[in-house]
Protein backbone atom coordinates (compact mmCIF):
# COMPACT_ATOMS: atom_id res chain seq x y z
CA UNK A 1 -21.15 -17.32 -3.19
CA UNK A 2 -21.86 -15.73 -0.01
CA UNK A 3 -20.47 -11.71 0.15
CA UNK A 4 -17.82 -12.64 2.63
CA UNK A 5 -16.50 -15.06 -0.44
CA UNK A 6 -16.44 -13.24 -2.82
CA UNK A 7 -14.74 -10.19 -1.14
CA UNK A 8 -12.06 -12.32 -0.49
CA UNK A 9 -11.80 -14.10 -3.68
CA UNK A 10 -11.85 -10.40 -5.38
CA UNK A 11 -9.03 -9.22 -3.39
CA UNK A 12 -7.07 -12.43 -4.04
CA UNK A 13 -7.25 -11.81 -7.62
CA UNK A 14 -6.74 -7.87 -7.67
CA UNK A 15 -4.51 -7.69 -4.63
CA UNK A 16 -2.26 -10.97 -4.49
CA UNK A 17 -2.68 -12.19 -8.29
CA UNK A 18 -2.50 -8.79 -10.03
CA UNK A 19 -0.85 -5.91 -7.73
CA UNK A 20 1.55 -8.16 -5.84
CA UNK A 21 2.25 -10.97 -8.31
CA UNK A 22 3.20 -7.98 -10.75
CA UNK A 23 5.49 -6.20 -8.17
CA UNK A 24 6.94 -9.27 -8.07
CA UNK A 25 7.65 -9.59 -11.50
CA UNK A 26 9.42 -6.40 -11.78
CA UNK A 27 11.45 -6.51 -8.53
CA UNK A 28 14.79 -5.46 -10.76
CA UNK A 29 13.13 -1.87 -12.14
CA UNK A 30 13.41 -0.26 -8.55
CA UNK A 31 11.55 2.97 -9.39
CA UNK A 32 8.59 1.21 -11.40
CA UNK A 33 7.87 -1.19 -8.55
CA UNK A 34 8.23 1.75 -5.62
CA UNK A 35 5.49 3.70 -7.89
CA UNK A 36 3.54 0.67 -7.94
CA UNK A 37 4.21 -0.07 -4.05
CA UNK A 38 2.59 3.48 -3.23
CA UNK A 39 -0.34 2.74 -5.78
CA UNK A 40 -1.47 -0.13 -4.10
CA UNK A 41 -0.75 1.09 -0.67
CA UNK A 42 -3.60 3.39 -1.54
CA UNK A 43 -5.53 0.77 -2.87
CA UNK A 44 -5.57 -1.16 -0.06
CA UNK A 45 -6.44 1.92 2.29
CA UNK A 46 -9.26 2.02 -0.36
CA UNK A 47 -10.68 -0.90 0.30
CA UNK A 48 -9.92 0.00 4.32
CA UNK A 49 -12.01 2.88 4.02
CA UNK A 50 -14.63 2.23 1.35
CA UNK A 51 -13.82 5.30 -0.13
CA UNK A 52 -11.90 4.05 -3.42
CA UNK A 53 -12.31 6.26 -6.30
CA UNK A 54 -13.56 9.19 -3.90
CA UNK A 55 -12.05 12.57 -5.00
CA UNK A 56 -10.52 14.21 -2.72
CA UNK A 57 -9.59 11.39 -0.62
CA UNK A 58 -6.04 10.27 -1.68
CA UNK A 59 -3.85 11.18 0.93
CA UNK A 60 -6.27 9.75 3.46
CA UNK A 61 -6.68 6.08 1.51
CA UNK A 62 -3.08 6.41 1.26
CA UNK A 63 -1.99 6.91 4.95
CA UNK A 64 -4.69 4.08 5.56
CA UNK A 65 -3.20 1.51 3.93
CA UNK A 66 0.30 2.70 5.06
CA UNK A 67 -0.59 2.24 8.88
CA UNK A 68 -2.27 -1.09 7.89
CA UNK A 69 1.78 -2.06 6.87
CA UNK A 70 2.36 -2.60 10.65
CA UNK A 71 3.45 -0.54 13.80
CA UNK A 72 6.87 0.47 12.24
CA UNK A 73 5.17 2.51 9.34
CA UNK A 74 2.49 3.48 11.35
CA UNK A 75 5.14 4.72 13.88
CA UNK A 76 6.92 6.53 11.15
CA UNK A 77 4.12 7.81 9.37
CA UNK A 78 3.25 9.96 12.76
CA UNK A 79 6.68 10.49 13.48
CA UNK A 80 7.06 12.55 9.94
CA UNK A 81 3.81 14.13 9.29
CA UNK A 82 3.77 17.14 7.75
CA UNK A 83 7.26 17.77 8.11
CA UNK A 84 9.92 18.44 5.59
CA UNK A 85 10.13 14.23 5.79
CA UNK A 86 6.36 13.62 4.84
CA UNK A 87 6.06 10.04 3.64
CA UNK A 88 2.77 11.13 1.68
CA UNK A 89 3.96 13.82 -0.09
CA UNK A 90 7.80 13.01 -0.16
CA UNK A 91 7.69 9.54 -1.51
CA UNK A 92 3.56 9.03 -2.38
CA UNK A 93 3.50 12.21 -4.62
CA UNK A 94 7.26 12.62 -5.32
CA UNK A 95 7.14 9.23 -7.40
CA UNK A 96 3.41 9.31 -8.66
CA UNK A 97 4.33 12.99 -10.27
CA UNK A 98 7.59 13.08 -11.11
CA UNK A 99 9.06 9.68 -10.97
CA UNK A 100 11.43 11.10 -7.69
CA UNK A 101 11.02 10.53 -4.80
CA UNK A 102 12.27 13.28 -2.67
CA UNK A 103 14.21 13.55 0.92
CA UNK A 104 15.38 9.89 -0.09
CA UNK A 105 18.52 8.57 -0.47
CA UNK A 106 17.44 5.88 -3.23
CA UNK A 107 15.44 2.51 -3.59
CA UNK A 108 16.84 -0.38 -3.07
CA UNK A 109 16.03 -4.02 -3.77
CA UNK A 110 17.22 -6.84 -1.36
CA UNK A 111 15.73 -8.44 1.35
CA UNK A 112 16.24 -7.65 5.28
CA UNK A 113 14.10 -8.10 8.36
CA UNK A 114 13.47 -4.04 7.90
CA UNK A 115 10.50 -2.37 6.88
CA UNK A 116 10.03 -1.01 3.29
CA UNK A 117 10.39 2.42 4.17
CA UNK A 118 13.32 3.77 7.08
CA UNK A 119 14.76 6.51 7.78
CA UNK A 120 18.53 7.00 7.28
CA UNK A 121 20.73 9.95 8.09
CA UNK A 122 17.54 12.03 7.96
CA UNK A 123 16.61 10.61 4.57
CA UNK A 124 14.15 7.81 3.39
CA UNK A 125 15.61 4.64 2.08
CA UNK A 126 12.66 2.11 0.13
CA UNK A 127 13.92 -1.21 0.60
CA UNK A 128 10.99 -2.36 -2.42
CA UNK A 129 11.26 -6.15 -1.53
CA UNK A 130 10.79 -5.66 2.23
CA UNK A 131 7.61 -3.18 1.65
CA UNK A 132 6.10 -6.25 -1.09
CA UNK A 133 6.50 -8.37 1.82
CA UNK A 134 4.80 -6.32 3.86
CA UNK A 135 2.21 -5.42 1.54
CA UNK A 136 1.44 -9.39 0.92
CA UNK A 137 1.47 -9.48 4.43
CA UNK A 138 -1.36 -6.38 4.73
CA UNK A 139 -3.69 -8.22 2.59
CA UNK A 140 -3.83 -11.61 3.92
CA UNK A 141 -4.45 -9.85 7.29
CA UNK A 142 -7.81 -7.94 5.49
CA UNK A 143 -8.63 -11.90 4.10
CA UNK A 144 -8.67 -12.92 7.83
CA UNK A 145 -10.24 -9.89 9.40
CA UNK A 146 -13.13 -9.49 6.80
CA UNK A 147 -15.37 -12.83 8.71
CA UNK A 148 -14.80 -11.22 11.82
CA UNK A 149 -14.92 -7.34 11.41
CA UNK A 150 -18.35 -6.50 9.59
CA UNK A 151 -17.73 -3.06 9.36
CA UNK A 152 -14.03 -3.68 7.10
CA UNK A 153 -16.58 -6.26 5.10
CA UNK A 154 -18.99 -3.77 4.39
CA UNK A 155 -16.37 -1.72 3.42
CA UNK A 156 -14.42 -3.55 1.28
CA UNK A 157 -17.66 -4.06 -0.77
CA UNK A 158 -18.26 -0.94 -1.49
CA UNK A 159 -15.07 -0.63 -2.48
CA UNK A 160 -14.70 -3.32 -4.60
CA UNK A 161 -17.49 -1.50 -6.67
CA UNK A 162 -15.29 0.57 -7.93
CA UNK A 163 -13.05 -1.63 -10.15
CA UNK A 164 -13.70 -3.27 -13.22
CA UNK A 165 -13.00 -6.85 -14.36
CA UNK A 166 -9.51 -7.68 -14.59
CA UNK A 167 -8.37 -10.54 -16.75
């Protein structure tokens, strides 16, 4: 199996199989599935960047793999950083270390043509079904653009160094 292959058959299984089959799975426990939404948003700027696993470099995998989401979290992303409405360390670090989210007005299961993550009323609302969808949608765009973009391939490899075996 050529490198190319088996990049994409590894992200298959980790990304689409594991990470987004078990979001999935758990769409009805809203603040289990946002924590695991942010997890492997960060993954997947991971294998963006090559840097998975690097200390130090967790808000910058994160962001990453946010932009990757599409224009409207790219566009708020920019719009917010580093101010009191930082999606990094409002929602990112607000669930991963205390289970809260802060500056958000809840998280919400459903599905609309909106992004996972908008702002209302000067709060975040996570619309978790809409940012899975989105997330699904962010992989299968690395599966295409690893035969075309050598430097995301090279990447990704290095990255995918970093895991171990899943079942």
């Amino acid at each position: 199996m050529s490198g190319l292959e088996e990049a994409r058959a590894k992200i298959r299984h980790v990304m689409l199989d594991f990470q987004v089959g078990d979001l999935k799975k758990c769409a009805q426990a809203n603040f289990l599935v946002a924590i695991g939404l942010m997890t492997s948003t960060e993954f997947l700027g991971g294998l963006i960047t090559g840097d998975l696993g690097l200390k130090g470099a967790v808000e910058h995998r994160f962001e990453t793999g946010f932009k990757y989401l599409g224009p409207p979290y790219e566009e708020l992303l920019i719009k917010k950083k580093k101010t009191v409405m930082d999606i990094y360390e409002n929602i990112r670090c607000g669930l991963a270390h205390q289970y809260l989210p802060t500056n958000t007005e809840g998280i919400y299961g459903g599905k609309t043509s909106d992004p996972g993550i908008v702002e209302i009323n000067g709060r975040f609302r996570i619309i978790h079904e809409n940012y899975t969808r989105d997330l699904e949608a962010a992989v299968k765009k690395i599966l295409d653009n690893l035969g075309i973009d050598a430097s995301l391939l090279q990447n990704v490899e290095k990255a995918l160094k970093q895991i171990p075996k899943l079942a």
